[in-house]
PDB file of N, CA and C in Angstrom:
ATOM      1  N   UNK A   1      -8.948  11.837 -56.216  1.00  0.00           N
ATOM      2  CA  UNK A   1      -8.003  12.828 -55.754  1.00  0.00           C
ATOM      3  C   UNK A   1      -7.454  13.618 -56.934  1.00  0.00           C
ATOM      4  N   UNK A   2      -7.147  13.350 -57.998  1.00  0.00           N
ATOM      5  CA  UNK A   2      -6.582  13.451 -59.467  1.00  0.00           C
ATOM      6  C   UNK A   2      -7.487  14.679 -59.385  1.00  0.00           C
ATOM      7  N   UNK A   3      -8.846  14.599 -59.503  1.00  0.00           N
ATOM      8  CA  UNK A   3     -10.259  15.317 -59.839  1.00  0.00           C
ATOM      9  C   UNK A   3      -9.872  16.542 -59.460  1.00  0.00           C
ATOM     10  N   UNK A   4      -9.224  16.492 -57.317  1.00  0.00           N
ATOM     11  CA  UNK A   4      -9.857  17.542 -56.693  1.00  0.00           C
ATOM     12  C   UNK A   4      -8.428  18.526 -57.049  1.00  0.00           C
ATOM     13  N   UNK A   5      -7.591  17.771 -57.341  1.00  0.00           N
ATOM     14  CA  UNK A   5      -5.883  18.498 -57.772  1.00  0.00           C
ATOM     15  C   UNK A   5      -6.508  19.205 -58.767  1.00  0.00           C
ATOM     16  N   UNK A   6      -7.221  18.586 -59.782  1.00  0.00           N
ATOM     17  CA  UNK A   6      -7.382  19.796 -61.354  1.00  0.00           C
ATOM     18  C   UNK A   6      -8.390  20.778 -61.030  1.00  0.00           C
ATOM     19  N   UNK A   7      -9.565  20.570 -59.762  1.00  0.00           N
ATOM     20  CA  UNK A   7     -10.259  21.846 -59.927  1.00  0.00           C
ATOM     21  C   UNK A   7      -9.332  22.681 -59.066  1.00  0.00           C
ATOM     22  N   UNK A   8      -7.854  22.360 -57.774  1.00  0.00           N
ATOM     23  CA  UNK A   8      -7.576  22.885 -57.740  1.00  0.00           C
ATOM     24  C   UNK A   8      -6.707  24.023 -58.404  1.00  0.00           C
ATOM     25  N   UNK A   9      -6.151  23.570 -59.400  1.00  0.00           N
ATOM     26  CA  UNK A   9      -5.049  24.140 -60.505  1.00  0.00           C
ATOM     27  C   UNK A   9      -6.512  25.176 -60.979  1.00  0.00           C
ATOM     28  N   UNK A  10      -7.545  24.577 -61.356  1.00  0.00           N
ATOM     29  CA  UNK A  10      -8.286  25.850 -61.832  1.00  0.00           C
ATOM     30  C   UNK A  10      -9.376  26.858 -61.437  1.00  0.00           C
ATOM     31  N   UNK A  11      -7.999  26.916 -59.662  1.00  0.00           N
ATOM     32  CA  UNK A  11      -8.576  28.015 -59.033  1.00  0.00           C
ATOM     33  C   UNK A  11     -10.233  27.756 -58.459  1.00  0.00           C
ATOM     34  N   UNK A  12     -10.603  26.597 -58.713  1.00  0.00           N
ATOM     35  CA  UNK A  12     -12.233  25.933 -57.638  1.00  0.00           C
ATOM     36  C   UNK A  12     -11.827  26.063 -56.227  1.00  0.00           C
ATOM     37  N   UNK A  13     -11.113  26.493 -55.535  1.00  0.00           N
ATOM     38  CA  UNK A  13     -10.728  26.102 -54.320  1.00  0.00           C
ATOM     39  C   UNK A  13     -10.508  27.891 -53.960  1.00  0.00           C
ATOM     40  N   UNK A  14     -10.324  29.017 -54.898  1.00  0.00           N
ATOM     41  CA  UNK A  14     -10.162  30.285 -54.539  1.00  0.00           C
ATOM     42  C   UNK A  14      -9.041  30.115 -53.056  1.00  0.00           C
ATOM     43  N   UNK A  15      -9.889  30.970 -52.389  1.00  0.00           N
ATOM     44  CA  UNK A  15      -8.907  30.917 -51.338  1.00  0.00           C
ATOM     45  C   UNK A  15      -8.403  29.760 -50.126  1.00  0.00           C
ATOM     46  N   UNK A  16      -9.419  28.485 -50.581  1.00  0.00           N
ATOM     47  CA  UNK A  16      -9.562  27.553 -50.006  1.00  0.00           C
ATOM     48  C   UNK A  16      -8.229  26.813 -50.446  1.00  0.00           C
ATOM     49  N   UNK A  17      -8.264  25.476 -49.863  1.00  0.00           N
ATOM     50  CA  UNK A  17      -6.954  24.575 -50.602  1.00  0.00           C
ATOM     51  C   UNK A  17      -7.070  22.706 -50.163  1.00  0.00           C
ATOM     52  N   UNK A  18      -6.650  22.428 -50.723  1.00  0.00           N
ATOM     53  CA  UNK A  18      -6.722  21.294 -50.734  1.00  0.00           C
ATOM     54  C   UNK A  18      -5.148  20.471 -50.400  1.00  0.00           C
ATOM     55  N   UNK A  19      -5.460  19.315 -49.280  1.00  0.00           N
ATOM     56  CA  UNK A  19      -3.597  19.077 -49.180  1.00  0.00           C
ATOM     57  C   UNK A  19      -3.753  17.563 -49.517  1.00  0.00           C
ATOM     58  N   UNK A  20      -2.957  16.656 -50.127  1.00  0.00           N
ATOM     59  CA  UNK A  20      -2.758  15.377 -49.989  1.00  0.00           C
ATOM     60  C   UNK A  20      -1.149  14.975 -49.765  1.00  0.00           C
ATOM     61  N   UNK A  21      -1.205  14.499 -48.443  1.00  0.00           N
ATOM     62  CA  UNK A  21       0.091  14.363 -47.714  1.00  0.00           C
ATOM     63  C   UNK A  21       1.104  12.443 -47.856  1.00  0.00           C
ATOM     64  N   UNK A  22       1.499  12.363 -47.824  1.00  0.00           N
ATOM     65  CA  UNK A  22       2.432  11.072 -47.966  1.00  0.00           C
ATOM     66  C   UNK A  22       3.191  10.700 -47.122  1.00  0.00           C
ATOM     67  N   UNK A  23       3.181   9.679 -46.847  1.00  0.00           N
ATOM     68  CA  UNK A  23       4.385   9.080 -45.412  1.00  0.00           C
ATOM     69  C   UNK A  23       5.065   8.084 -46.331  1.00  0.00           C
ATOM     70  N   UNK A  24       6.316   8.067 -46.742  1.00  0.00           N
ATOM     71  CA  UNK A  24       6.693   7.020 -46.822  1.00  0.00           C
ATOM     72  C   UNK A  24       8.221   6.060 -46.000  1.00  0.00           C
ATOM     73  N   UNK A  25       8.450   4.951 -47.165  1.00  0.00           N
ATOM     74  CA  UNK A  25       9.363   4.619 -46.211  1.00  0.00           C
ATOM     75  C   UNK A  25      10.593   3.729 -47.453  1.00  0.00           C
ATOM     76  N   UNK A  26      11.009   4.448 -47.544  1.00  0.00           N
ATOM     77  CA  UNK A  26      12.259   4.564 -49.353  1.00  0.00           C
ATOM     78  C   UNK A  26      10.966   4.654 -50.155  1.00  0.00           C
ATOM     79  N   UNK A  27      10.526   3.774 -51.089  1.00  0.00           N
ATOM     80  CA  UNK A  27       9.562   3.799 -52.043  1.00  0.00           C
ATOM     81  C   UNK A  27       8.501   3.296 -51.614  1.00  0.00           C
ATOM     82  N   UNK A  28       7.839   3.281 -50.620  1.00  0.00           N
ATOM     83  CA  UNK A  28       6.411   2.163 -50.262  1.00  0.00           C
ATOM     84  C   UNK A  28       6.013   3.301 -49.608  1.00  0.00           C
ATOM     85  N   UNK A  29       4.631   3.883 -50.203  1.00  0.00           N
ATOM     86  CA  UNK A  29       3.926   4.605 -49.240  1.00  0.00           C
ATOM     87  C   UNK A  29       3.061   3.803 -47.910  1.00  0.00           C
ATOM     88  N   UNK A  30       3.149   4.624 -46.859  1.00  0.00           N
ATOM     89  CA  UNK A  30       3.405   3.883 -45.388  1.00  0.00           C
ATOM     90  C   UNK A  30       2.222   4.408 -44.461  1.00  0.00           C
ATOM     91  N   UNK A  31       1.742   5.347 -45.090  1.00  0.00           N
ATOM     92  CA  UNK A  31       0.170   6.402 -44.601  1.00  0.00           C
ATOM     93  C   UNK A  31       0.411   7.817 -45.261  1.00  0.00           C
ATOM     94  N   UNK A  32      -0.967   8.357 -44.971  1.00  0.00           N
ATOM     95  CA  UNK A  32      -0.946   9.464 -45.522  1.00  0.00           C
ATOM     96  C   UNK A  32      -2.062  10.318 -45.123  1.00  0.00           C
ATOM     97  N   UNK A  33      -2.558  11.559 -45.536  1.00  0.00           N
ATOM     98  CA  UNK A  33      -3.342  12.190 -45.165  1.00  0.00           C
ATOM     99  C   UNK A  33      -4.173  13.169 -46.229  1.00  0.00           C
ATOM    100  N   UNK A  34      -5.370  13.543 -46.145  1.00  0.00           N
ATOM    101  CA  UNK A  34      -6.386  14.499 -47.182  1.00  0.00           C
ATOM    102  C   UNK A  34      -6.833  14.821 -46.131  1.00  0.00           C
ATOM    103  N   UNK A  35      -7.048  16.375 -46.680  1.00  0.00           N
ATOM    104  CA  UNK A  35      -7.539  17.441 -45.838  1.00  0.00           C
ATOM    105  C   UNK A  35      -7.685  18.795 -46.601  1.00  0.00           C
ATOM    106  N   UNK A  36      -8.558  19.709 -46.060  1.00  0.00           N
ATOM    107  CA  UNK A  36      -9.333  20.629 -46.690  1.00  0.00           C
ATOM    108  C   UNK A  36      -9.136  21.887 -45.760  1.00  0.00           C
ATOM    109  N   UNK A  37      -9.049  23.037 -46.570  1.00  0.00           N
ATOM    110  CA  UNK A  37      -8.824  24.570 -45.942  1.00  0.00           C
ATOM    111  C   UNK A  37      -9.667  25.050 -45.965  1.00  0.00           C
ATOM    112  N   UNK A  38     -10.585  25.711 -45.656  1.00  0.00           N
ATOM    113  CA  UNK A  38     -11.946  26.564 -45.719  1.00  0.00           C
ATOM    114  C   UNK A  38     -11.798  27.468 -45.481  1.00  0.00           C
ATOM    115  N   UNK A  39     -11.152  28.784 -46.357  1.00  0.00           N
ATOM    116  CA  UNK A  39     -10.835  30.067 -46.166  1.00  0.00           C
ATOM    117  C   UNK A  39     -12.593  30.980 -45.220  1.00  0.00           C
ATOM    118  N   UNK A  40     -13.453  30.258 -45.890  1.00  0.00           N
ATOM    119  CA  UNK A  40     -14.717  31.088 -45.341  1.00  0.00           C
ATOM    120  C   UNK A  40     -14.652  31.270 -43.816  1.00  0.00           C
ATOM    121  N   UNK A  41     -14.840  29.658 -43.013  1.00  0.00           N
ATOM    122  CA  UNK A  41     -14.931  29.397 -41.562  1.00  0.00           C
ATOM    123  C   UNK A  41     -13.217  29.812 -41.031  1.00  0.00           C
ATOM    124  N   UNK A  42     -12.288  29.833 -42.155  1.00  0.00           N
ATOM    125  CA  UNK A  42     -10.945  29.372 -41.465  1.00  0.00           C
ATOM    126  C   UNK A  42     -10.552  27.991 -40.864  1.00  0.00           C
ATOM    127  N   UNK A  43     -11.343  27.306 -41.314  1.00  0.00           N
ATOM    128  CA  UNK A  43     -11.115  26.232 -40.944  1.00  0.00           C
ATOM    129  C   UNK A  43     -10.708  24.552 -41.532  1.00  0.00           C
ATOM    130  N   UNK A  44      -9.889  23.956 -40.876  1.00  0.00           N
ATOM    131  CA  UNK A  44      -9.468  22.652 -41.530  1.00  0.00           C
ATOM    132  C   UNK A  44     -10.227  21.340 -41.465  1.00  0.00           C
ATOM    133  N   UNK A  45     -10.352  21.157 -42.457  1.00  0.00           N
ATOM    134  CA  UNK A  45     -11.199  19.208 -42.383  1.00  0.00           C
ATOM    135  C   UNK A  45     -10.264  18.339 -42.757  1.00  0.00           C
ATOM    136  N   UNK A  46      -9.693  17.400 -41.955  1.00  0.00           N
ATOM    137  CA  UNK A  46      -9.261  15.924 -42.203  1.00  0.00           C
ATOM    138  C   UNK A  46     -10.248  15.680 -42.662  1.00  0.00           C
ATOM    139  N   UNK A  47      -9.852  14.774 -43.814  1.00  0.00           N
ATOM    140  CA  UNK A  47     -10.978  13.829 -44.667  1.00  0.00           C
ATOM    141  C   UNK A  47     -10.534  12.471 -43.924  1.00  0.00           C
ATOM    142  N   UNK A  48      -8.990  12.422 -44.391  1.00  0.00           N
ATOM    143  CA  UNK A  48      -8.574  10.926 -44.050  1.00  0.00           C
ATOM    144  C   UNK A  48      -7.525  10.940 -43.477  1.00  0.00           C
ATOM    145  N   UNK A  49      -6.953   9.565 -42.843  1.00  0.00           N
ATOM    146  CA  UNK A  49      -5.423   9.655 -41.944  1.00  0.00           C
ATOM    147  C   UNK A  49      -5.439   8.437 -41.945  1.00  0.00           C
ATOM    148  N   UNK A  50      -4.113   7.528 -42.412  1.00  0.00           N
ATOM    149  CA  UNK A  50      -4.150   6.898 -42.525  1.00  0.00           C
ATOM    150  C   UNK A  50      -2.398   6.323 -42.190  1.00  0.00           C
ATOM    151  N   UNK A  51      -2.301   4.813 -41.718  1.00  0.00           N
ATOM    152  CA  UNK A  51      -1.020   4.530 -42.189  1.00  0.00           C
ATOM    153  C   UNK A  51      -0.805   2.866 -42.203  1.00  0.00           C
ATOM    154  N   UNK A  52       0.139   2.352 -42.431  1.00  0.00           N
ATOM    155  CA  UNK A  52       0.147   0.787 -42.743  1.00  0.00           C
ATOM    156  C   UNK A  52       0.016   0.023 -41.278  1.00  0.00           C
ATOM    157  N   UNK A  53      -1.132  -0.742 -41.284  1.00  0.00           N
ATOM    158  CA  UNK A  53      -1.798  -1.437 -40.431  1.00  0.00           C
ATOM    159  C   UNK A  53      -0.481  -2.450 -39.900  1.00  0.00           C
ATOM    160  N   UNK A  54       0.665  -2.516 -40.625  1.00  0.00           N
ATOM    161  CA  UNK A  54       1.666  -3.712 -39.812  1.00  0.00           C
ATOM    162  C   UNK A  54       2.863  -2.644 -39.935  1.00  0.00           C
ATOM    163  N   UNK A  55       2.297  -0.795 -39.353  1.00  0.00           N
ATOM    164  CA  UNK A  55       3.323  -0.182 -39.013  1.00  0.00           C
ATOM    165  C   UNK A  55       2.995   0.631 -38.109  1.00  0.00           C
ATOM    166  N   UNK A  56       1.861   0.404 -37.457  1.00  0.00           N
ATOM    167  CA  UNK A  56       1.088   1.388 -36.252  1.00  0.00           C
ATOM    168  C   UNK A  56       1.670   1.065 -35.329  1.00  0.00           C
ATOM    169  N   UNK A  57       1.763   2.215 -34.634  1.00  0.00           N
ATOM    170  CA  UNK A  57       2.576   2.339 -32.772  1.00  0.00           C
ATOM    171  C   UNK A  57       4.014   2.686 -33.196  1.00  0.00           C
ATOM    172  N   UNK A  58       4.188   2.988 -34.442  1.00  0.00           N
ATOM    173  CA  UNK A  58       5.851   3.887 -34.776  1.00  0.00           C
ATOM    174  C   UNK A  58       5.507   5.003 -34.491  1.00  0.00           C
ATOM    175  N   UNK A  59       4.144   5.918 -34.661  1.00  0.00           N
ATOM    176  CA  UNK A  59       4.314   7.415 -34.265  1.00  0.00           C
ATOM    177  C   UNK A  59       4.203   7.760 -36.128  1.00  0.00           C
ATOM    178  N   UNK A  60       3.932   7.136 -36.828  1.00  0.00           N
ATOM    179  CA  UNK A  60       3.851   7.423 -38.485  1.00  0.00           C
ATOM    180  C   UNK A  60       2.277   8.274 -38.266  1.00  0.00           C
ATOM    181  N   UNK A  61       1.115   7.844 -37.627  1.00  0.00           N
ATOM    182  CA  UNK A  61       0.153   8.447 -37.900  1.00  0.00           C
ATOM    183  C   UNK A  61       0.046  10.383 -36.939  1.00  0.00           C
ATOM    184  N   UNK A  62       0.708  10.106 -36.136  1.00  0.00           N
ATOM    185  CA  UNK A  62       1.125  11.177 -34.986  1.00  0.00           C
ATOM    186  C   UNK A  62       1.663  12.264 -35.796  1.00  0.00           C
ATOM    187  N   UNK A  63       3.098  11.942 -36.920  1.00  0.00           N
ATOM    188  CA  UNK A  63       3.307  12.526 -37.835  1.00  0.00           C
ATOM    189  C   UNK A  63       2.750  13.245 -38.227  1.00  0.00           C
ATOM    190  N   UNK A  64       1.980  12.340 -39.125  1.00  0.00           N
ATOM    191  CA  UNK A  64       0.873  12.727 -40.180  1.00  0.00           C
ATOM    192  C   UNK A  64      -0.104  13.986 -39.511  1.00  0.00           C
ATOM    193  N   UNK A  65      -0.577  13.520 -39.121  1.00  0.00           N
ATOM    194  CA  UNK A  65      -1.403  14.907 -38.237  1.00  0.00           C
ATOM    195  C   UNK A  65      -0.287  16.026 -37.857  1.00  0.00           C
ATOM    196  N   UNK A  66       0.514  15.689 -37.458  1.00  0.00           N
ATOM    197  CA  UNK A  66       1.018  17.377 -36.859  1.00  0.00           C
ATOM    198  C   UNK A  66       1.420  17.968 -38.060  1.00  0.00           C
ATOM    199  N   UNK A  67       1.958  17.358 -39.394  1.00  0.00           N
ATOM    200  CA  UNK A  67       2.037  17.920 -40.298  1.00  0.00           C
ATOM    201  C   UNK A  67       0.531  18.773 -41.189  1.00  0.00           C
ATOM    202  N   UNK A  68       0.208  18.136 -40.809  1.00  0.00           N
ATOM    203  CA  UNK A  68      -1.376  18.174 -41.591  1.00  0.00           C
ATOM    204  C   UNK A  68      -2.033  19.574 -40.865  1.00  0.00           C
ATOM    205  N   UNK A  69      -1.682  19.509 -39.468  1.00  0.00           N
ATOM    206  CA  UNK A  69      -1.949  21.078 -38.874  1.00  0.00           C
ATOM    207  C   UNK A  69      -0.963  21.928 -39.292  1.00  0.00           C
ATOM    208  N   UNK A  70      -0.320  21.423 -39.063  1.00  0.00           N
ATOM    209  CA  UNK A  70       0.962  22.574 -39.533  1.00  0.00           C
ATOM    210  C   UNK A  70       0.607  23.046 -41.298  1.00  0.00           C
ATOM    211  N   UNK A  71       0.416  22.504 -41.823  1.00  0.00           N
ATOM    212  CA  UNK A  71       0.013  23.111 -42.899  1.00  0.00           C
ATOM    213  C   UNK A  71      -1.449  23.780 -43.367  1.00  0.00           C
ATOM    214  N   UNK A  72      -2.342  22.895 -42.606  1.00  0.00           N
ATOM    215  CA  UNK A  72      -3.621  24.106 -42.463  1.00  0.00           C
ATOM    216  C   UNK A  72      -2.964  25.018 -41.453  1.00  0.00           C
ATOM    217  N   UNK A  73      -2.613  25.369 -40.599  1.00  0.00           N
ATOM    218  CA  UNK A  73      -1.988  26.742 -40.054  1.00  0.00           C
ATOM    219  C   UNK A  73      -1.900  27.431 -40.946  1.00  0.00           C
ATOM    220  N   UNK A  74      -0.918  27.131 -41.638  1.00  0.00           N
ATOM    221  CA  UNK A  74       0.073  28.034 -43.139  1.00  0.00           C
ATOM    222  C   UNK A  74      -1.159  28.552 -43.667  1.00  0.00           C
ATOM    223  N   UNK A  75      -1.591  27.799 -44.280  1.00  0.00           N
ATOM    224  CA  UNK A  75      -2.884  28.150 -44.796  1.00  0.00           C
ATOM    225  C   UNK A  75      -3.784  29.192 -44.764  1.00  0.00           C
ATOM    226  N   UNK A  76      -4.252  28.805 -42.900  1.00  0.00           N
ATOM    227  CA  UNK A  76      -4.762  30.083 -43.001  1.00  0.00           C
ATOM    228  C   UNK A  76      -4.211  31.552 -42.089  1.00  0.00           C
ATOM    229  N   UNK A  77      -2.913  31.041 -42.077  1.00  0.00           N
ATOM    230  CA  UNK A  77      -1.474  32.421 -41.810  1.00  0.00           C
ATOM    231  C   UNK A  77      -1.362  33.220 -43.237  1.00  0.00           C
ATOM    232  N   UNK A  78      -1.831  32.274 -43.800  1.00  0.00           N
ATOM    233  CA  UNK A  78      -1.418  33.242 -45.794  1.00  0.00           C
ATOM    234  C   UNK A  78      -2.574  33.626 -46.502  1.00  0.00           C
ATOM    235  N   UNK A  79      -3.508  33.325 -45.667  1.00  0.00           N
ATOM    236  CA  UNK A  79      -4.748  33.155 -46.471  1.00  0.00           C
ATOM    237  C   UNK A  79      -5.793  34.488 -45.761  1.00  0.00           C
ATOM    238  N   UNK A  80      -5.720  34.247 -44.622  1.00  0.00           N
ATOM    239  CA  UNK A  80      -6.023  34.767 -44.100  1.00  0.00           C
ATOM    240  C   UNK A  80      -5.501  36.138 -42.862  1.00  0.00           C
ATOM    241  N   UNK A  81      -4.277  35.862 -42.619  1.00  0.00           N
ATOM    242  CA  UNK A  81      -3.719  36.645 -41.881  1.00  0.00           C
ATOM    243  C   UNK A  81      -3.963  36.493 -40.629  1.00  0.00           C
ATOM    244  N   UNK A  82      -4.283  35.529 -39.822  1.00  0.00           N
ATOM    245  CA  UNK A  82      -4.373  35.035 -38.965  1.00  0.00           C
ATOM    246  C   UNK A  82      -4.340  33.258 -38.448  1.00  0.00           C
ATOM    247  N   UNK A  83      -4.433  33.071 -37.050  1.00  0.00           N
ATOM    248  CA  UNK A  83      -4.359  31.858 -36.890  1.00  0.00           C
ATOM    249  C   UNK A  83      -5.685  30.834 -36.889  1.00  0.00           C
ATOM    250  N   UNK A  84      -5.756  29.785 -37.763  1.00  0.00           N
ATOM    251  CA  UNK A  84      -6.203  28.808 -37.655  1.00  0.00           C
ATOM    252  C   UNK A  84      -7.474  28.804 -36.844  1.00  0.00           C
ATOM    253  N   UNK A  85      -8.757  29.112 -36.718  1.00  0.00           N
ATOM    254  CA  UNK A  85      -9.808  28.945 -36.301  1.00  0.00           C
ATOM    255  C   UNK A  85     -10.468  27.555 -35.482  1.00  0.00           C
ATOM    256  N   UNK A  86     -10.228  26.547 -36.308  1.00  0.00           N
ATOM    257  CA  UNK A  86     -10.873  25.303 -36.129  1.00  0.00           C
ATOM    258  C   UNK A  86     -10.128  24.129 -36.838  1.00  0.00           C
ATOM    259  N   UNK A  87     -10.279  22.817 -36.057  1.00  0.00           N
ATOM    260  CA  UNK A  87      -9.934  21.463 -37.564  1.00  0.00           C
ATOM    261  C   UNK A  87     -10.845  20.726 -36.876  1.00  0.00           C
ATOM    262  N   UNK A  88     -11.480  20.130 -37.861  1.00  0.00           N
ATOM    263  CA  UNK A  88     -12.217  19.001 -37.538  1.00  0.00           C
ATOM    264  C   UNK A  88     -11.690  17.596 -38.393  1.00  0.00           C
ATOM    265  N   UNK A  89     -12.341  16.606 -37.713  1.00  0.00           N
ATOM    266  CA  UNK A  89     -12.240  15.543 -38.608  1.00  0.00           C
ATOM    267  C   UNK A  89     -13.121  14.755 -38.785  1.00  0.00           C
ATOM    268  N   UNK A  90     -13.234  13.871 -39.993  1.00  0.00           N
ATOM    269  CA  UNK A  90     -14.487  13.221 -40.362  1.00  0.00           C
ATOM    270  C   UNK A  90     -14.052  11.666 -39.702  1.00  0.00           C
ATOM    271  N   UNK A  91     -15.024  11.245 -38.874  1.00  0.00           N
ATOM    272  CA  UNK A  91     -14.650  10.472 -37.849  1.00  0.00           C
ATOM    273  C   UNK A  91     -15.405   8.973 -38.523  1.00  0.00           C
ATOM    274  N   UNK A  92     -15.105   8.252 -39.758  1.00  0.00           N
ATOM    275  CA  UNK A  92     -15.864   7.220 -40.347  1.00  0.00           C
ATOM    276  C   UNK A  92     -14.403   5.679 -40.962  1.00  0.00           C
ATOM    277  N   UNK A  93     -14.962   4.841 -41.023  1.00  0.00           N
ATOM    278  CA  UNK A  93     -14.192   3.523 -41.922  1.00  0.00           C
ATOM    279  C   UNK A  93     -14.820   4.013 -43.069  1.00  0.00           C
ATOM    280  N   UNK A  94     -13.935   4.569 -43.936  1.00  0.00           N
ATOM    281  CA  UNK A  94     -14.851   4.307 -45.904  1.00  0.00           C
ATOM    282  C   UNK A  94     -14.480   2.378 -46.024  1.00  0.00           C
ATOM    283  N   UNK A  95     -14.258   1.705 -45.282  1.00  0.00           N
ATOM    284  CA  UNK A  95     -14.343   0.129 -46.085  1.00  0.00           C
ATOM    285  C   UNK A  95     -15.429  -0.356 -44.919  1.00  0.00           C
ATOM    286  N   UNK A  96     -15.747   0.383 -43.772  1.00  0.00           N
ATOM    287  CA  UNK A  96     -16.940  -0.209 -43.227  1.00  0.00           C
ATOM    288  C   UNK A  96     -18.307   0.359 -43.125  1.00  0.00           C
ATOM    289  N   UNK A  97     -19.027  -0.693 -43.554  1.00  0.00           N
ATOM    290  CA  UNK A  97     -20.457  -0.428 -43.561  1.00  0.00           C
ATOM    291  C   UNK A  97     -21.331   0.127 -42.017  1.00  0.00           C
ATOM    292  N   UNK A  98     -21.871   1.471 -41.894  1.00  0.00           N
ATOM    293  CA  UNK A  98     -22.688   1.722 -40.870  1.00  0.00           C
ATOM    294  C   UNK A  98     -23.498   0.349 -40.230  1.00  0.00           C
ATOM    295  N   UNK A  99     -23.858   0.214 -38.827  1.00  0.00           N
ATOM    296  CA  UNK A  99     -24.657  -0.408 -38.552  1.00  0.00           C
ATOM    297  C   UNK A  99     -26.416  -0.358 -38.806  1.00  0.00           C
ATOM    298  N   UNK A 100     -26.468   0.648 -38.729  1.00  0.00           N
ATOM    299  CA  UNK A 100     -27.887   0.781 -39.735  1.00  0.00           C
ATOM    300  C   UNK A 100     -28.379   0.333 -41.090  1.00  0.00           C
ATOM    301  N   UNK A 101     -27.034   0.516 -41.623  1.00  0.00           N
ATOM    302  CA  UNK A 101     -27.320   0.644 -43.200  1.00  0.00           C
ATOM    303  C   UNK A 101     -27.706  -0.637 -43.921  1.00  0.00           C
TER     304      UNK A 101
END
């Protein structure tokens, strides 16, 4: 994430953007979210969404997403001058292995 912050600072992302979002709860991060702007399509990619497995059914991950639109909106309200095209999301476990594989 460190990586995708510095090519953003040096403008790799042009009109695109990159968000990494935080839930917390005083000092313990509690879930969070990565996600991607695609000035080309107008469109948003969730990478990830996430929140603490012995804090689900508070509405913390529900959060997370409406914020996460709400800011690809912005995005492409400033970016583009219009509303929001598309969001998708990448629908995978990164700690679980495919059944094929």
């Amino acid at each position: 994430m460190q990586r995708y912050l510095r090519h953003k600072r040096g403008s790799f992302y042009g009109r695109s953007n990159y968000h990494i979002l935080l839930a917390t709860q005083g000092d313990r991060i509690v879930g969070g979210s990565v996600s991607d702007y695609l000035a080309e399509p107008n469109a948003g990619v969730i990478e990830f969404l996430f929140s603490a497995p012995s804090l689900r059914g508070q509405g913390i991950g529900k959060a997370l997403l409406d914020e996460t639109e709400r800011v690809l909106e912005r995005d492409a309200r400033e970016r583009r001058g219009r509303r929001l095209f598309a969001i998708v999301a990448e629908m995978n476990d990164p700690l679980r292995a495919p059944a094929n594989a």
